[in-house]
PDB file of N, CA and C in Angstrom:
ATOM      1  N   UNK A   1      22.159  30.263 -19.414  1.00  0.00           N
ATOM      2  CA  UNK A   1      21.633  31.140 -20.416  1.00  0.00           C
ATOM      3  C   UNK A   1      21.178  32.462 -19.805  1.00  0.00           C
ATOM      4  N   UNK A   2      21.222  32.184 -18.376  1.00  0.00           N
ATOM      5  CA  UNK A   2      21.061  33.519 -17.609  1.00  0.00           C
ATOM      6  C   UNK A   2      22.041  34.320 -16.997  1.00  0.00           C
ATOM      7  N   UNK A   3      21.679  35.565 -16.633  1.00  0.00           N
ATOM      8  CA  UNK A   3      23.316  35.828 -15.699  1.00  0.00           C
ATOM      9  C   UNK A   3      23.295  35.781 -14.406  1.00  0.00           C
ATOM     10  N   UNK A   4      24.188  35.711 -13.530  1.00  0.00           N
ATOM     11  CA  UNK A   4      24.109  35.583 -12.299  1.00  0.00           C
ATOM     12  C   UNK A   4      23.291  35.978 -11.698  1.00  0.00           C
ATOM     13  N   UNK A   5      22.485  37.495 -11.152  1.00  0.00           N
ATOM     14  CA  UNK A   5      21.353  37.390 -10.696  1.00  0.00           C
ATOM     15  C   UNK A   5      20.079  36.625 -10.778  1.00  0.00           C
ATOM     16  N   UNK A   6      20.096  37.075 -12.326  1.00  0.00           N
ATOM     17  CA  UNK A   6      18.443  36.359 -12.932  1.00  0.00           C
ATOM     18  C   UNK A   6      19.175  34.877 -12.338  1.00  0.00           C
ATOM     19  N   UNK A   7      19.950  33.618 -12.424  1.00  0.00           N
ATOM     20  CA  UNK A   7      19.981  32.766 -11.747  1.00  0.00           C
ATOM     21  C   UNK A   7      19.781  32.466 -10.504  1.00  0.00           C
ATOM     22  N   UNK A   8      20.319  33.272  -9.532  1.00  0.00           N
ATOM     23  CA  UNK A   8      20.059  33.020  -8.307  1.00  0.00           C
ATOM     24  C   UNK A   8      18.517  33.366  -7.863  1.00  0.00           C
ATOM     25  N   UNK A   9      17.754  34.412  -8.508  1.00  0.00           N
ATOM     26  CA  UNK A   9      16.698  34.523  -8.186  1.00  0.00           C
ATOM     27  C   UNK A   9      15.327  33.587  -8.495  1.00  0.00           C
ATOM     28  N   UNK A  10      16.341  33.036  -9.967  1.00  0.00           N
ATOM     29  CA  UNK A  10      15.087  31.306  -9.872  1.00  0.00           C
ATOM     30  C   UNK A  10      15.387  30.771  -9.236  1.00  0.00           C
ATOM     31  N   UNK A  11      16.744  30.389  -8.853  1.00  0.00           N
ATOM     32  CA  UNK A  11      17.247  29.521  -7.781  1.00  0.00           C
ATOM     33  C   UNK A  11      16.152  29.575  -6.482  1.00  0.00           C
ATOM     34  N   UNK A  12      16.375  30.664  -6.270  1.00  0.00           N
ATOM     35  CA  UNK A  12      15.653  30.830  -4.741  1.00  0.00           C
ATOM     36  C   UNK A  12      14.150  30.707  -5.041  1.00  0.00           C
ATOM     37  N   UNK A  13      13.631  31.430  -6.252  1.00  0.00           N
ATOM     38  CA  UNK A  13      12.444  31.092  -6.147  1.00  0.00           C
ATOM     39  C   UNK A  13      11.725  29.648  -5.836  1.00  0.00           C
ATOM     40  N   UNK A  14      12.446  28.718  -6.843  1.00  0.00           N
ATOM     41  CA  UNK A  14      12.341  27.057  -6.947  1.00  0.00           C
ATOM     42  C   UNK A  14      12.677  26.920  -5.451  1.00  0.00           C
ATOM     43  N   UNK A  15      13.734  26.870  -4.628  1.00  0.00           N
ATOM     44  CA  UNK A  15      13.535  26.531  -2.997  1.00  0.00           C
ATOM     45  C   UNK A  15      12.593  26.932  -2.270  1.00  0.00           C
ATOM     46  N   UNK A  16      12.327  28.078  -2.641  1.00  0.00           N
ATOM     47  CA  UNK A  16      10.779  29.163  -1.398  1.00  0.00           C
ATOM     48  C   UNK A  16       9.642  28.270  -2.522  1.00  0.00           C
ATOM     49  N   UNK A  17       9.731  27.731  -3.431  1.00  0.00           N
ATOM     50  CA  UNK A  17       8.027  26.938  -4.127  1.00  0.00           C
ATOM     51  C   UNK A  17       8.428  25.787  -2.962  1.00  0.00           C
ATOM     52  N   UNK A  18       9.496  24.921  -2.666  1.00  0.00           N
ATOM     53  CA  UNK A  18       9.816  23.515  -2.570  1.00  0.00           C
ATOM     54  C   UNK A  18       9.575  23.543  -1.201  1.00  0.00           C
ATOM     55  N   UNK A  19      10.039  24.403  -0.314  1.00  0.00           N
ATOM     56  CA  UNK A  19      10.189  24.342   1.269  1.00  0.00           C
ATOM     57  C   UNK A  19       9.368  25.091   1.819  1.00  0.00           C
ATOM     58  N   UNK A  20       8.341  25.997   1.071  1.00  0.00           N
ATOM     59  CA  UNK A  20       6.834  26.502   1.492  1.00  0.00           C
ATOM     60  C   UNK A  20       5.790  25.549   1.175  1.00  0.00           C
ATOM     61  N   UNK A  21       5.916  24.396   0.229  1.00  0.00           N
ATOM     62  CA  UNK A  21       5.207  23.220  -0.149  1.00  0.00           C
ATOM     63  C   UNK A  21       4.568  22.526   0.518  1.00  0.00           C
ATOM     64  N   UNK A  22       3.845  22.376   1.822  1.00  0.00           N
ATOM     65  CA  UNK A  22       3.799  21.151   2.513  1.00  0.00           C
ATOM     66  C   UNK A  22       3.665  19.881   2.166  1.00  0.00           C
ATOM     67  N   UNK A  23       2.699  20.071   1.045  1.00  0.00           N
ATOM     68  CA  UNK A  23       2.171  18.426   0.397  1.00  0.00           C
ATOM     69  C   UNK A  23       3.868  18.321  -0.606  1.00  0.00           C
ATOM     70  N   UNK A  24       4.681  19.074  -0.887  1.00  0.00           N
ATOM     71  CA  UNK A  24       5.507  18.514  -1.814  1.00  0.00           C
ATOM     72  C   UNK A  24       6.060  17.109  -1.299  1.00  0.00           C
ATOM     73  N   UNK A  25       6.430  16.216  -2.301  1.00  0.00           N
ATOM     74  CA  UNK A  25       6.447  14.772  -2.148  1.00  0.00           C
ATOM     75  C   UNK A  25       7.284  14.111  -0.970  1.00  0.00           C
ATOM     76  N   UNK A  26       8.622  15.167  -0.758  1.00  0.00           N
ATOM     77  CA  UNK A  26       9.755  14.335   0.499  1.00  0.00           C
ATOM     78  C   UNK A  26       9.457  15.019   1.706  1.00  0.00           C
ATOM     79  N   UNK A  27       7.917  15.929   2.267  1.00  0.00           N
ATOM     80  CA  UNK A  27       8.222  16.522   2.990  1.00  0.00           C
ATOM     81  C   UNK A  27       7.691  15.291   4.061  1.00  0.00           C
ATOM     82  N   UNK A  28       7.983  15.057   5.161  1.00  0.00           N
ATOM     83  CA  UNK A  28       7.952  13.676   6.408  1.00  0.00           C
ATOM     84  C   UNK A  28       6.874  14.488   7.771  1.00  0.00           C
ATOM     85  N   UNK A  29       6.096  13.769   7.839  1.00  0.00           N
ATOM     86  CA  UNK A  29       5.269  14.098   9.211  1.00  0.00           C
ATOM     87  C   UNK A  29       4.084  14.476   8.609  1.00  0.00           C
ATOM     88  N   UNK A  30       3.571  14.966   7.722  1.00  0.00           N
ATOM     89  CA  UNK A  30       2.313  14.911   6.980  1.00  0.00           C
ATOM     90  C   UNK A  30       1.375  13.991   6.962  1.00  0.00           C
ATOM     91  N   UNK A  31       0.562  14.452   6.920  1.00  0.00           N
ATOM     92  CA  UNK A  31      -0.460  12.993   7.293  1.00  0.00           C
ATOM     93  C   UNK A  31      -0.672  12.408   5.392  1.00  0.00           C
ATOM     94  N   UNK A  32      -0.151  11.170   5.159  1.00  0.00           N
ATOM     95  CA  UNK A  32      -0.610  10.783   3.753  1.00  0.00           C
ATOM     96  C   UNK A  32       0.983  11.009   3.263  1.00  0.00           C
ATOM     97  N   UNK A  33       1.892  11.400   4.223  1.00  0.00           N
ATOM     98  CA  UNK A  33       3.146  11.557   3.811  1.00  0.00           C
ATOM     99  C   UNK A  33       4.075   9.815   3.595  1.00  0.00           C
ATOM    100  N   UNK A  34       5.109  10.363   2.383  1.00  0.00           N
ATOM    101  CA  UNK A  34       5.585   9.225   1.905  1.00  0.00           C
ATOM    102  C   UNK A  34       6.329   8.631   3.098  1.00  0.00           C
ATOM    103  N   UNK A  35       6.812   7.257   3.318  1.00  0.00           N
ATOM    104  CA  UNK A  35       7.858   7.045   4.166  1.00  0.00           C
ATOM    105  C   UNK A  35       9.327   7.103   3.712  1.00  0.00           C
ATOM    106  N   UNK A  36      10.156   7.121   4.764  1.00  0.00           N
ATOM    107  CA  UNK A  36      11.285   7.621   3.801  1.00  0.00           C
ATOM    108  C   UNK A  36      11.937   6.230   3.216  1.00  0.00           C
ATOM    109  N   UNK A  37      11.415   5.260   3.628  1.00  0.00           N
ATOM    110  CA  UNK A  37      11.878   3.903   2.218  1.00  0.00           C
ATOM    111  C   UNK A  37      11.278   4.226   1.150  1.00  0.00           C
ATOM    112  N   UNK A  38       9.825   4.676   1.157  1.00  0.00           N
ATOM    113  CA  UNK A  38       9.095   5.265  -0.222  1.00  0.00           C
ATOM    114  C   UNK A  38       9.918   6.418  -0.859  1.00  0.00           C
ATOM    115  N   UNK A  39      10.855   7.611  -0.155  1.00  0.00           N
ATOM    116  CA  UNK A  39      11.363   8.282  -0.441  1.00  0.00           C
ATOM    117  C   UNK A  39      12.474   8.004  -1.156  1.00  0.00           C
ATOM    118  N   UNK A  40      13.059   7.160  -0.962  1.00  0.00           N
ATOM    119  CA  UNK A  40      14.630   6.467  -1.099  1.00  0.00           C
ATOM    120  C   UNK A  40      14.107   6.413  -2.831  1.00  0.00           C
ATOM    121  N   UNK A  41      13.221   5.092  -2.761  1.00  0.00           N
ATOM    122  CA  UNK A  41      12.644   4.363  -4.189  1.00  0.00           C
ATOM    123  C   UNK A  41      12.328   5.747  -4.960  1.00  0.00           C
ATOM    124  N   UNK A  42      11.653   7.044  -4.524  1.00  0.00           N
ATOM    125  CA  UNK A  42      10.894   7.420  -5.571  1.00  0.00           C
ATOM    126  C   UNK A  42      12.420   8.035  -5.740  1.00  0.00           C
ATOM    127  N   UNK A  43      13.264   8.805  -5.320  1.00  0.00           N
ATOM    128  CA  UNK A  43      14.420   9.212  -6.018  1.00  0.00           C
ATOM    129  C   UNK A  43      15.491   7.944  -6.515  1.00  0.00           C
ATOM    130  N   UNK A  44      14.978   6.920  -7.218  1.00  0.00           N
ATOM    131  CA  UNK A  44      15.788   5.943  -7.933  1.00  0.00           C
ATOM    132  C   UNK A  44      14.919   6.157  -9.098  1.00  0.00           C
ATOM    133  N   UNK A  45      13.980   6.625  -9.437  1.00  0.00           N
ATOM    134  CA  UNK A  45      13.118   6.443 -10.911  1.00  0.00           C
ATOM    135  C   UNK A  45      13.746   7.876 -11.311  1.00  0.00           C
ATOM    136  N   UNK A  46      14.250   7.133 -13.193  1.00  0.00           N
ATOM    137  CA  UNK A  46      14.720   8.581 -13.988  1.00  0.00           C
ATOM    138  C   UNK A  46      13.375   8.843 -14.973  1.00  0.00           C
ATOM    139  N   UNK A  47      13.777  10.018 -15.656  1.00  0.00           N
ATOM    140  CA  UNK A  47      12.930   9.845 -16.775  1.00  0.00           C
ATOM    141  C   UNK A  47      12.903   8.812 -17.931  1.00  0.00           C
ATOM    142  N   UNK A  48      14.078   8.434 -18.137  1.00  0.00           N
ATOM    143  CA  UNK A  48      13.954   7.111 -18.830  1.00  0.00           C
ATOM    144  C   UNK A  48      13.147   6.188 -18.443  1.00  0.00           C
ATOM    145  N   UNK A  49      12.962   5.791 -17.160  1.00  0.00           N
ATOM    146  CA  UNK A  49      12.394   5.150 -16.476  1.00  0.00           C
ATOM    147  C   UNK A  49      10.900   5.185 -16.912  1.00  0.00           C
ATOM    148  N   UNK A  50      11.017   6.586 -16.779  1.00  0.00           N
ATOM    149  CA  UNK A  50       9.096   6.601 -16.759  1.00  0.00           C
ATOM    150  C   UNK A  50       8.731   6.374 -17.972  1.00  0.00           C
ATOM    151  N   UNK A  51       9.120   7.014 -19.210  1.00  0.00           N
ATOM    152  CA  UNK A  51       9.344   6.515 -20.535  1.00  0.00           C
ATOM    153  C   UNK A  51       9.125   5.579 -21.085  1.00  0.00           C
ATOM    154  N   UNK A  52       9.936   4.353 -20.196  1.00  0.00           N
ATOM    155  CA  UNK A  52      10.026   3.095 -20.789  1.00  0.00           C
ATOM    156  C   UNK A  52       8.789   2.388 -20.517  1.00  0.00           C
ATOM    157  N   UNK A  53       8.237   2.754 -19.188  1.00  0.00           N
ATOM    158  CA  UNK A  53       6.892   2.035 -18.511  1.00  0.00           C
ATOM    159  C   UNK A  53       6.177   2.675 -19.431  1.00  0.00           C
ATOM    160  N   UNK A  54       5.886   4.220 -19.650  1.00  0.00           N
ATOM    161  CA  UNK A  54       4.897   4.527 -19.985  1.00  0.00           C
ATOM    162  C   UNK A  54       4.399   4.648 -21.542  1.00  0.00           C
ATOM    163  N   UNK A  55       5.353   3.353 -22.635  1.00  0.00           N
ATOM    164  CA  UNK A  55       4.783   3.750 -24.148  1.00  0.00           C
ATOM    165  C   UNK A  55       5.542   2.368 -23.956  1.00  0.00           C
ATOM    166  N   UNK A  56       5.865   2.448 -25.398  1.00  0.00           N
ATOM    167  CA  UNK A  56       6.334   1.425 -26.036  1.00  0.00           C
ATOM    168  C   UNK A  56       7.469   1.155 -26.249  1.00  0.00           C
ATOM    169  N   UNK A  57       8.744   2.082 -26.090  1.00  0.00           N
ATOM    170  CA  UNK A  57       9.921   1.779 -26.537  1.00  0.00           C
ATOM    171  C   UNK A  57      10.348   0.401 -26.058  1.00  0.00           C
ATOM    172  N   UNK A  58      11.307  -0.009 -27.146  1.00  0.00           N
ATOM    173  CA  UNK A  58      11.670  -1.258 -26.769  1.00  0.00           C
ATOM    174  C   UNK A  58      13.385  -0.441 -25.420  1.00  0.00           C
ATOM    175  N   UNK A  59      13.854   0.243 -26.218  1.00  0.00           N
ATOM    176  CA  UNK A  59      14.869   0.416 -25.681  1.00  0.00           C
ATOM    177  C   UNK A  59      14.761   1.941 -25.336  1.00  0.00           C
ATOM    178  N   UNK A  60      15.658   2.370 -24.275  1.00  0.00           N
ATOM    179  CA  UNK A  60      15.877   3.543 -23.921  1.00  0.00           C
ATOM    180  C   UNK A  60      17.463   4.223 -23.357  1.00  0.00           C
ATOM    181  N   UNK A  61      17.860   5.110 -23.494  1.00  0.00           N
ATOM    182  CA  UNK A  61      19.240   5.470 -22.765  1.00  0.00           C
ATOM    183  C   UNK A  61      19.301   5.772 -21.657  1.00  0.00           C
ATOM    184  N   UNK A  62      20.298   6.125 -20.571  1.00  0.00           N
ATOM    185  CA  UNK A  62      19.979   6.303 -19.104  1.00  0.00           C
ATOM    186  C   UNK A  62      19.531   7.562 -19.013  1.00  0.00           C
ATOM    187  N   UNK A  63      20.950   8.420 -19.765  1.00  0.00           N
ATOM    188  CA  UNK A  63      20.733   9.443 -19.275  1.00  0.00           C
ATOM    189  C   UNK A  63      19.696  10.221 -20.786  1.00  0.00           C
ATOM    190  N   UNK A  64      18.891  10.630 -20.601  1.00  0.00           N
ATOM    191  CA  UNK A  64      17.818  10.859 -21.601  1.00  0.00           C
ATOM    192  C   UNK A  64      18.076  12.310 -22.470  1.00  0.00           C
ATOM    193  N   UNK A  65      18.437  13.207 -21.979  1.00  0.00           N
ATOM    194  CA  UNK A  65      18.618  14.174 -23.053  1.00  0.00           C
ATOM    195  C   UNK A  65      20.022  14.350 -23.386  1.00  0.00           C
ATOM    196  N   UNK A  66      20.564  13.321 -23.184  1.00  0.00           N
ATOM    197  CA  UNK A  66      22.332  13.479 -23.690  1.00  0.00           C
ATOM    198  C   UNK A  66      21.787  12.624 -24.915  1.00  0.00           C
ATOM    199  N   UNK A  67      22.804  13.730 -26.204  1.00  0.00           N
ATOM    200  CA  UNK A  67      22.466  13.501 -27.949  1.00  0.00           C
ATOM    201  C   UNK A  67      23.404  12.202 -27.825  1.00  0.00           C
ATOM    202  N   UNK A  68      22.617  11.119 -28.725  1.00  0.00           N
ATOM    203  CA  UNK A  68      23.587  10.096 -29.168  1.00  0.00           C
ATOM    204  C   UNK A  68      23.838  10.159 -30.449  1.00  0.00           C
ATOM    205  N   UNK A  69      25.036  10.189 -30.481  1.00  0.00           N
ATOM    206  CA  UNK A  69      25.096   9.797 -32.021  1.00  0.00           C
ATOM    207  C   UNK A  69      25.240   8.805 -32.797  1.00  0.00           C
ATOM    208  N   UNK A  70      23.821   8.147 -33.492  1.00  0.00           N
ATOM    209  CA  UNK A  70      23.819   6.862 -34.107  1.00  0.00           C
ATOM    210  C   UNK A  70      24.859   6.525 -35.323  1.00  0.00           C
ATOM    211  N   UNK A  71      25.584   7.135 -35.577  1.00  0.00           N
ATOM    212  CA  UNK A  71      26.277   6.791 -36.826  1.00  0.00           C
ATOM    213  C   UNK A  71      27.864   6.465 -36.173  1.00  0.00           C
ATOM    214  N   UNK A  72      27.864   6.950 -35.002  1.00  0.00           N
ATOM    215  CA  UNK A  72      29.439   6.817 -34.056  1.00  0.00           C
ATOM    216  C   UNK A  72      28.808   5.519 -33.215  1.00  0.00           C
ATOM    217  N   UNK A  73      27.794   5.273 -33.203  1.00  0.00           N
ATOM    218  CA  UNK A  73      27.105   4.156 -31.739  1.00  0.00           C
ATOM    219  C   UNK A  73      26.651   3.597 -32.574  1.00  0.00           C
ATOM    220  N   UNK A  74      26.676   2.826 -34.108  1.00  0.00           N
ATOM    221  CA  UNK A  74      25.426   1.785 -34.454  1.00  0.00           C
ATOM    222  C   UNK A  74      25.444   0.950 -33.892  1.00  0.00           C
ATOM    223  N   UNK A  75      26.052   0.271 -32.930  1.00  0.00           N
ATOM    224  CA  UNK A  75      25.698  -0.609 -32.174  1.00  0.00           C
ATOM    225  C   UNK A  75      24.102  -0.331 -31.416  1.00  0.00           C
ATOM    226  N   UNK A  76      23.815   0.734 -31.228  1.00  0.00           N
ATOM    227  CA  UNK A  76      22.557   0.698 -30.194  1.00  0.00           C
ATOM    228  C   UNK A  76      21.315   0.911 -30.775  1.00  0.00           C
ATOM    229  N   UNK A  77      20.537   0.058 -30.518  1.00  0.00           N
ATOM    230  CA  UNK A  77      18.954   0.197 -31.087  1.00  0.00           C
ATOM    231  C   UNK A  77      18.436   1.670 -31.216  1.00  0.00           C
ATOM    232  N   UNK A  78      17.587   1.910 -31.869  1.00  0.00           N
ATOM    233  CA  UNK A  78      16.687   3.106 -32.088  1.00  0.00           C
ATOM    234  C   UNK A  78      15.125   2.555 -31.751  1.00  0.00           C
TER     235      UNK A  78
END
C-alpha cells in the first residue's frame, strides 16, 4: 500500500528497532536470555494459537486472517 521507498524505509526502520533491541526476545547471551530450545518453541506459537488459549473459542483456523468463506466451507465450525 506503500511505494518503494516509504517501504524500504519501514523496512529498515523495523530491523534498526529489532537489532538495536537488546532485551528483544531471540537476542542469546543476555543475562535472563531465552535458550535457543526456548527460541525454537516460542517461534512454533501462531496467533491462532494464542487465541485459542486465550478465550473461548471452541475452534480456530491456522492461518488467522485468511477470509473463509462459510457458505463455500459449511463444513467448518464457527
Amino acid at each position: 500500500m506503500v511505494g518503494p521507498s516509504t517501504a524500504c524505509v519501514i523496512g529498515d526502520s523495523f530491523y534498526r528497532f529489532k537489532a538495536g533491541d537488546r532485551f528483544f526476545y531471540d537476542i542469546l547471551g543476555q543475562p535472563g536470555s531465552f535458550t535457543p530450545e526456548q527460541i525454537k518453541s516460542l517461534k512454533k506459537i501462531t496467533l491462532s494459537h494464542v487465541m485459542c488459549t486465550s478465550s473461548n473459542l471452541g475452534h480456530m483456523q491456522k492461518e488467522t486472517f485468511r477470509f473463509v468463506d462459510h457458505k463455500w466451507m459449511s463444513s467448518i465450525k464457527v
